[in-house]
PDB file of N, CA and C in Angstrom:
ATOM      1  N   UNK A   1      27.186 -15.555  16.233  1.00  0.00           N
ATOM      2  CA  UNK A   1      25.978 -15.042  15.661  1.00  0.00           C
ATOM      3  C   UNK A   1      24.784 -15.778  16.275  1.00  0.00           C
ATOM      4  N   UNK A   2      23.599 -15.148  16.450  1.00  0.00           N
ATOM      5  CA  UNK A   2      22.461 -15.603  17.267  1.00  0.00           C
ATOM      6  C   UNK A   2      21.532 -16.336  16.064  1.00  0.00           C
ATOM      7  N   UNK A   3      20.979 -17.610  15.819  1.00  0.00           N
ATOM      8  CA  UNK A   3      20.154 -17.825  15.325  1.00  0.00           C
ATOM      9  C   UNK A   3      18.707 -17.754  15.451  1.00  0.00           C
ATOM     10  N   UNK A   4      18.118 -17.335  14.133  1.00  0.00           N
ATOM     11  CA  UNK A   4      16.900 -16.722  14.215  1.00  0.00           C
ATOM     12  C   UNK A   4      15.953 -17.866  14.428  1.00  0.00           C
ATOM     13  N   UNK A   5      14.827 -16.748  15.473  1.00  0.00           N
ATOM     14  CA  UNK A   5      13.853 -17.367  15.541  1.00  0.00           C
ATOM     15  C   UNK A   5      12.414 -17.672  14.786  1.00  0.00           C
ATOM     16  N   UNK A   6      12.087 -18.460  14.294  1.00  0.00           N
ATOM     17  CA  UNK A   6      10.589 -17.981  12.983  1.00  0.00           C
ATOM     18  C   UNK A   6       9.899 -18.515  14.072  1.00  0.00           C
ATOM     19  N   UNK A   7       8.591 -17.477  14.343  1.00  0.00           N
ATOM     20  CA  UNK A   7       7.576 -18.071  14.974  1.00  0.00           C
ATOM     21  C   UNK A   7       6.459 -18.089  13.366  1.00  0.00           C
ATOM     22  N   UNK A   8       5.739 -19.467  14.107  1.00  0.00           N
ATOM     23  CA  UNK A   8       4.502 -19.569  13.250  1.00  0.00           C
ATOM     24  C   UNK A   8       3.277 -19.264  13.937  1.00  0.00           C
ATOM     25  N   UNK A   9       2.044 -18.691  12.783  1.00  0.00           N
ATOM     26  CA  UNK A   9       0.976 -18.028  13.624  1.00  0.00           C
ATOM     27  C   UNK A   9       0.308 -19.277  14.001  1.00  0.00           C
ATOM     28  N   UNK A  10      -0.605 -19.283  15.091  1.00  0.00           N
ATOM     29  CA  UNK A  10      -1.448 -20.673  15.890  1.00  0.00           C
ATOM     30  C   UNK A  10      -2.325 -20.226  14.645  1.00  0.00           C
ATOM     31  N   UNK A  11      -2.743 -19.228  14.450  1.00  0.00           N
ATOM     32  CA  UNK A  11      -4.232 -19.466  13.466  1.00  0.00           C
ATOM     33  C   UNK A  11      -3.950 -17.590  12.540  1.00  0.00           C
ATOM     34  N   UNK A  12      -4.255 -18.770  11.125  1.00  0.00           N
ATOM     35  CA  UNK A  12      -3.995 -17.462   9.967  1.00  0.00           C
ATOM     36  C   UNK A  12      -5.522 -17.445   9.638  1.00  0.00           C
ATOM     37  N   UNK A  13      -6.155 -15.819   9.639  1.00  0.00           N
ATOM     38  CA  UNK A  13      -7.372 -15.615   8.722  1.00  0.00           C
ATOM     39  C   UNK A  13      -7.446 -14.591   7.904  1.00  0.00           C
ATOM     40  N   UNK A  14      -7.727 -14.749   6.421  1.00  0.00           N
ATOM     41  CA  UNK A  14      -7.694 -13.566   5.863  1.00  0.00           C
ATOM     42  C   UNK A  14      -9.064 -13.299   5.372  1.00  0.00           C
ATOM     43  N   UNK A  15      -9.888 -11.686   5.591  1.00  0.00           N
ATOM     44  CA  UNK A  15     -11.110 -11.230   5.776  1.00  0.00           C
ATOM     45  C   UNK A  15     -11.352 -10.058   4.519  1.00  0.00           C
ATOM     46  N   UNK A  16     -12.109  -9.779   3.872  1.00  0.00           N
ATOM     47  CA  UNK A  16     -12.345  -8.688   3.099  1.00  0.00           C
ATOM     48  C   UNK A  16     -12.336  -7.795   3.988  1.00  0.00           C
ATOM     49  N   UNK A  17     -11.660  -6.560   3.528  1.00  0.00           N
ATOM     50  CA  UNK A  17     -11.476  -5.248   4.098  1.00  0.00           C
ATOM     51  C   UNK A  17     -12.890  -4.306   4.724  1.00  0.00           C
ATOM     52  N   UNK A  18     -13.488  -4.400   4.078  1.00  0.00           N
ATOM     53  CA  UNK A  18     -14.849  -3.626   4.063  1.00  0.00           C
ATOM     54  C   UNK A  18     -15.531  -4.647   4.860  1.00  0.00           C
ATOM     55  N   UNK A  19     -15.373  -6.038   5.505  1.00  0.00           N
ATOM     56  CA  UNK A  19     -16.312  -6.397   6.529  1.00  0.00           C
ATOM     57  C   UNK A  19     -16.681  -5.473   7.595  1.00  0.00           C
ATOM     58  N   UNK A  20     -18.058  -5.697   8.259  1.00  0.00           N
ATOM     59  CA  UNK A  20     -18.246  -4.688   9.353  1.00  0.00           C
ATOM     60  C   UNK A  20     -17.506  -5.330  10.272  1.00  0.00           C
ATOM     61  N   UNK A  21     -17.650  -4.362  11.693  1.00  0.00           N
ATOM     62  CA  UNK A  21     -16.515  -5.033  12.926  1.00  0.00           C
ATOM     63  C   UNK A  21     -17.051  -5.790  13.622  1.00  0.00           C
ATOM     64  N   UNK A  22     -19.114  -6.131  13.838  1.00  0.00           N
ATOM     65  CA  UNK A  22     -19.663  -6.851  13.912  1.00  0.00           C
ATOM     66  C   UNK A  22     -19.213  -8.179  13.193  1.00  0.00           C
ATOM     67  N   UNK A  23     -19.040  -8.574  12.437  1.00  0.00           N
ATOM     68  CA  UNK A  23     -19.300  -9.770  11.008  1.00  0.00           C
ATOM     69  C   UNK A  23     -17.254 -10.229  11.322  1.00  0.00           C
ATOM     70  N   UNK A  24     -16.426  -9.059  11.511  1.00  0.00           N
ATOM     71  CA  UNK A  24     -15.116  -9.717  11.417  1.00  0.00           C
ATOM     72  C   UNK A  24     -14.974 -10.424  12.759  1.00  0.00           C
ATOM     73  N   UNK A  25     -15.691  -9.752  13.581  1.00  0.00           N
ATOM     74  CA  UNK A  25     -15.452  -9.783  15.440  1.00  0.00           C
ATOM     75  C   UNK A  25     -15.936 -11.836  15.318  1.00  0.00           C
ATOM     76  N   UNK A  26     -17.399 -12.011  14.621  1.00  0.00           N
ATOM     77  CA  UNK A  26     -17.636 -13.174  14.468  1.00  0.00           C
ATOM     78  C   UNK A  26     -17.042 -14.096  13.526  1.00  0.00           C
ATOM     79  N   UNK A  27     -16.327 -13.231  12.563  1.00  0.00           N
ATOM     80  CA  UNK A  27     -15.533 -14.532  11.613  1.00  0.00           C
ATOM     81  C   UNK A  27     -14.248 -14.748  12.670  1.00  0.00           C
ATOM     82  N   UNK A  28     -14.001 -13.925  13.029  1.00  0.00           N
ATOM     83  CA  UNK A  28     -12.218 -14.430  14.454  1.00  0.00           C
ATOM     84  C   UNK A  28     -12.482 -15.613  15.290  1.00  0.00           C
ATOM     85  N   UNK A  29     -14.113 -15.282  15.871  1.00  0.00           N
ATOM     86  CA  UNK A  29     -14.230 -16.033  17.136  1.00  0.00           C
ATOM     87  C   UNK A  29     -14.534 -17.390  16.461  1.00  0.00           C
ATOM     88  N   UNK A  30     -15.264 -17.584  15.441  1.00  0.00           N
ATOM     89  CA  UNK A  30     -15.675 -18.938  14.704  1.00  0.00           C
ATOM     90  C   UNK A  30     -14.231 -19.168  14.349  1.00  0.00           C
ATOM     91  N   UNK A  31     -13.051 -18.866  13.727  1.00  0.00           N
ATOM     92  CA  UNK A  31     -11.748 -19.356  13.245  1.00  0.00           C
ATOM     93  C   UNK A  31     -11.260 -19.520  14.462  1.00  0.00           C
ATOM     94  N   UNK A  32     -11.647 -19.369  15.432  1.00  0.00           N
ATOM     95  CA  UNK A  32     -10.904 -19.582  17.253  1.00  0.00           C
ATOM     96  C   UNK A  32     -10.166 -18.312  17.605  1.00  0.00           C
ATOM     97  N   UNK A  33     -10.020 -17.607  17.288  1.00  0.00           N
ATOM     98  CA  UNK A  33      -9.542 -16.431  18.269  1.00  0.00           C
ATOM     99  C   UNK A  33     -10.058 -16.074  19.181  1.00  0.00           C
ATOM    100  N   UNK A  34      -9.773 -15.783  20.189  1.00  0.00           N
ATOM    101  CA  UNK A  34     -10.225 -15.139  21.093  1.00  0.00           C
ATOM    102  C   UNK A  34     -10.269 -14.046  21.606  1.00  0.00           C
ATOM    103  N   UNK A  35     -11.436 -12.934  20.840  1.00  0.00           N
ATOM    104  CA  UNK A  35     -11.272 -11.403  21.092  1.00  0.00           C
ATOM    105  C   UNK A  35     -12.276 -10.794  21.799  1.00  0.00           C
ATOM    106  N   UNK A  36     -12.513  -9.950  21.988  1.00  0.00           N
ATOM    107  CA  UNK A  36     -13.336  -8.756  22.594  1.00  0.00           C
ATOM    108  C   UNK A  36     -14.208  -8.656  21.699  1.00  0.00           C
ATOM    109  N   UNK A  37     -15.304  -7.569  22.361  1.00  0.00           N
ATOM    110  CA  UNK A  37     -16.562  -6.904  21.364  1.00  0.00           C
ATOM    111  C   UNK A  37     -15.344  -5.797  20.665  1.00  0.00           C
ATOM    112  N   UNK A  38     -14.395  -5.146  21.021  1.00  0.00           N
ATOM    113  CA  UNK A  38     -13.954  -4.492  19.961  1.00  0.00           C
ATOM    114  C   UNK A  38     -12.239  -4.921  19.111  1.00  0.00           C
ATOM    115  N   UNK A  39     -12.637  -6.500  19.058  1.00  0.00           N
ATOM    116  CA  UNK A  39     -11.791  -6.901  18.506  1.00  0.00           C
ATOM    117  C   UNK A  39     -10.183  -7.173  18.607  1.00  0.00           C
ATOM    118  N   UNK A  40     -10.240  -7.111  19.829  1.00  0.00           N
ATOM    119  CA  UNK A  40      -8.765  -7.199  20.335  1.00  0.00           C
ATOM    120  C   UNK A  40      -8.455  -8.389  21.489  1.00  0.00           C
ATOM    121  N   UNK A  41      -6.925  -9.106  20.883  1.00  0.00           N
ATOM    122  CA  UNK A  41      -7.164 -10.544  21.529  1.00  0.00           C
ATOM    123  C   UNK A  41      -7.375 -10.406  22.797  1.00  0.00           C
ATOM    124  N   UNK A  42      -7.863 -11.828  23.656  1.00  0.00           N
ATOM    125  CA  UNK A  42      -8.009 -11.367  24.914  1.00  0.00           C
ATOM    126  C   UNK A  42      -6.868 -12.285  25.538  1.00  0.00           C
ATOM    127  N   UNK A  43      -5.689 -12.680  24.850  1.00  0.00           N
ATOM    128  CA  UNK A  43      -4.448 -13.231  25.373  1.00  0.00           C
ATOM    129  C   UNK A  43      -3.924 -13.658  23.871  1.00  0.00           C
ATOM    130  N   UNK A  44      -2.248 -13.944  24.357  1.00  0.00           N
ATOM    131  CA  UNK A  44      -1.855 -14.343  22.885  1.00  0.00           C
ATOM    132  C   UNK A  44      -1.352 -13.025  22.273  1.00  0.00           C
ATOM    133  N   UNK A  45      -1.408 -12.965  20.830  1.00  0.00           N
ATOM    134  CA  UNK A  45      -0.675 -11.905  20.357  1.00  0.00           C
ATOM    135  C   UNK A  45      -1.369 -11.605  18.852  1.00  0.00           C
ATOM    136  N   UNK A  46      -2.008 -10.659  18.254  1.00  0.00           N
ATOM    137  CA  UNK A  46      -2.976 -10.710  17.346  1.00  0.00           C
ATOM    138  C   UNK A  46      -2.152  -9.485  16.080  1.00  0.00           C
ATOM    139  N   UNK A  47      -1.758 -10.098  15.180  1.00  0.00           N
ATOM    140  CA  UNK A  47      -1.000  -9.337  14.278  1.00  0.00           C
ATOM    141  C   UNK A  47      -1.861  -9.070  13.149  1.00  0.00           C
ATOM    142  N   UNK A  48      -2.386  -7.749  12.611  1.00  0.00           N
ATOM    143  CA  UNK A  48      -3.110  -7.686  11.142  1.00  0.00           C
ATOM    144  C   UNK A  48      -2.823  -6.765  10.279  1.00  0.00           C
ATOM    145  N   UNK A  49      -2.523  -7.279   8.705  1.00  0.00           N
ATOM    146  CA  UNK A  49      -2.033  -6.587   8.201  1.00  0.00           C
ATOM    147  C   UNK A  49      -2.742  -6.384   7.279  1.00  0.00           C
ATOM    148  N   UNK A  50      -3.060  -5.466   6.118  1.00  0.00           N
ATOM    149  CA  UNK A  50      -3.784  -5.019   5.010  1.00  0.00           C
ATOM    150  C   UNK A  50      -3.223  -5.033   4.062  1.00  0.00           C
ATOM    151  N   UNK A  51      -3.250  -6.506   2.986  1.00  0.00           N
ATOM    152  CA  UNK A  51      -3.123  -6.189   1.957  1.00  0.00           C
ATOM    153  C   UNK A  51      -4.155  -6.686   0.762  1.00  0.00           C
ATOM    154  N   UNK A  52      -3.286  -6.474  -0.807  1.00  0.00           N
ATOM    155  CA  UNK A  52      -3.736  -6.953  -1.652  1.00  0.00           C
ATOM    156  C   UNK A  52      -4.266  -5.905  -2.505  1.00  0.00           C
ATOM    157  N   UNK A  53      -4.763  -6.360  -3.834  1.00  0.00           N
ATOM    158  CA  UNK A  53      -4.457  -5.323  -4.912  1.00  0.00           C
ATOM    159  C   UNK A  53      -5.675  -4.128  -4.250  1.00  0.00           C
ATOM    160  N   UNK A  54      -5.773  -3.510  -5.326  1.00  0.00           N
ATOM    161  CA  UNK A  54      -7.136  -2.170  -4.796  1.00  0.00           C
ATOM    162  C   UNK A  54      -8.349  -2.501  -5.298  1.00  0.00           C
ATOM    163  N   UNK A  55      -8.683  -3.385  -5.916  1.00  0.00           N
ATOM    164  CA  UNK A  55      -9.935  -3.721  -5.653  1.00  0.00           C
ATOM    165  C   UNK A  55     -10.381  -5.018  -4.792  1.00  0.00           C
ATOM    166  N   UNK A  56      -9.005  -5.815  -4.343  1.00  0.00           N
ATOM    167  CA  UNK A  56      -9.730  -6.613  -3.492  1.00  0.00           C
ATOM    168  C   UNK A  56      -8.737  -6.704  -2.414  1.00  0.00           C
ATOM    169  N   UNK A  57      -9.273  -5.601  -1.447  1.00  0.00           N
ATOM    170  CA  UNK A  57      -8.217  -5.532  -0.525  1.00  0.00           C
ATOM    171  C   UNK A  57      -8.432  -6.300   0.693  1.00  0.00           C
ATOM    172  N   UNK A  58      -7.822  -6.961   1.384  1.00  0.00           N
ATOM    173  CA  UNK A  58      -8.000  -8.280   2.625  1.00  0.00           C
ATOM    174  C   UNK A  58      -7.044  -8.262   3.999  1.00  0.00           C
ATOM    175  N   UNK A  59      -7.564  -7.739   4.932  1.00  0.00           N
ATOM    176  CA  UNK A  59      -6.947  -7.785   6.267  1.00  0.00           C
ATOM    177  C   UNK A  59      -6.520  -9.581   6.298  1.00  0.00           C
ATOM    178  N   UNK A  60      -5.300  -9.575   6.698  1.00  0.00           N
ATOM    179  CA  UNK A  60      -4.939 -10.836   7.113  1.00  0.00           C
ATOM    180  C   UNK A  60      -4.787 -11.103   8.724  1.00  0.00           C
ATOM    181  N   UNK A  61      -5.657 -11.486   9.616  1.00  0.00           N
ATOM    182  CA  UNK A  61      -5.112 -11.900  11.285  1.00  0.00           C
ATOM    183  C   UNK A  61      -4.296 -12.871  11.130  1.00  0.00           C
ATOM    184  N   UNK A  62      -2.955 -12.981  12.085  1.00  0.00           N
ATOM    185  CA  UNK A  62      -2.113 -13.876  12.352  1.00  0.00           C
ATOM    186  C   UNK A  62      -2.002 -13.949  13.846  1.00  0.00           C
ATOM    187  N   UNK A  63      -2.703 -14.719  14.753  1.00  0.00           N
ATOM    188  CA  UNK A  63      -3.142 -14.961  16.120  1.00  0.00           C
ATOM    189  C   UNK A  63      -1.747 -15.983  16.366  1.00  0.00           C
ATOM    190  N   UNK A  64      -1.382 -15.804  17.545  1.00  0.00           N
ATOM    191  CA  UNK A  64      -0.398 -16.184  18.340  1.00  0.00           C
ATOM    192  C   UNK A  64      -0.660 -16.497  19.580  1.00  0.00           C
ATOM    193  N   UNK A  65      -0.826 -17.763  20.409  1.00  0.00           N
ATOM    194  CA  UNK A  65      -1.338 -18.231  21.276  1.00  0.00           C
ATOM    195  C   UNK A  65      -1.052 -17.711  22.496  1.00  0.00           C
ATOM    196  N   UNK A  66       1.057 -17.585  22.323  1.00  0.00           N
ATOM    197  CA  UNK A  66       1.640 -16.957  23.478  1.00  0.00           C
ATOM    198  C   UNK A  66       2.273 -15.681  22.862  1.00  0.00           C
ATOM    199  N   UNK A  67       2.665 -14.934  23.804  1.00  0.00           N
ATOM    200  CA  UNK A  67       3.391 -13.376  23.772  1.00  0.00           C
ATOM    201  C   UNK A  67       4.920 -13.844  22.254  1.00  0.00           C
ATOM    202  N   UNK A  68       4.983 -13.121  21.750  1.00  0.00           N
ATOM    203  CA  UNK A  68       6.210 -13.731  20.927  1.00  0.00           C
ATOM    204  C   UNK A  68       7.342 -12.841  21.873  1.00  0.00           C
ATOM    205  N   UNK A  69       8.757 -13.655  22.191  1.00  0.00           N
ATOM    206  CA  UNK A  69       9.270 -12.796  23.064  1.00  0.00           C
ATOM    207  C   UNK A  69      10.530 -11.755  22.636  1.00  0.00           C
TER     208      UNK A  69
END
């Protein structure tokens, strides 16, 4: 049997949903990510997911330095 691998994210941020893409683009780059004007890493591996109840719903980024393989 192959043992599993857990990768951990280099950098976790979680953002209110309704931020503009202006305001999230600058909360990534201040937490250190490194993205584009339209928000997409510019190396590394950028995972985001949407959760949390319905009135306070929160994109979570989980940035990954290298490719996960």
């Amino acid at each position: 049997m192959q043992k599993q691998t857990i990768h951990s994210a280099t950098i976790t941020l979680k953002l209110p949903l309704d931020l503009s893409l202006r305001d999230e683009i600058a909360a990534l780059r201040a937490a250190g990510i490194p993205v584009d004007s339209l928000g997409n890493a510019q190396f590394g591996f950028l995972f985001i997911r949407t959760g949390g109840n319905s009135q306070n719903r929160k994109n979570t980024f989980r940035w990954f330095a290298s490719s996960i393989p």
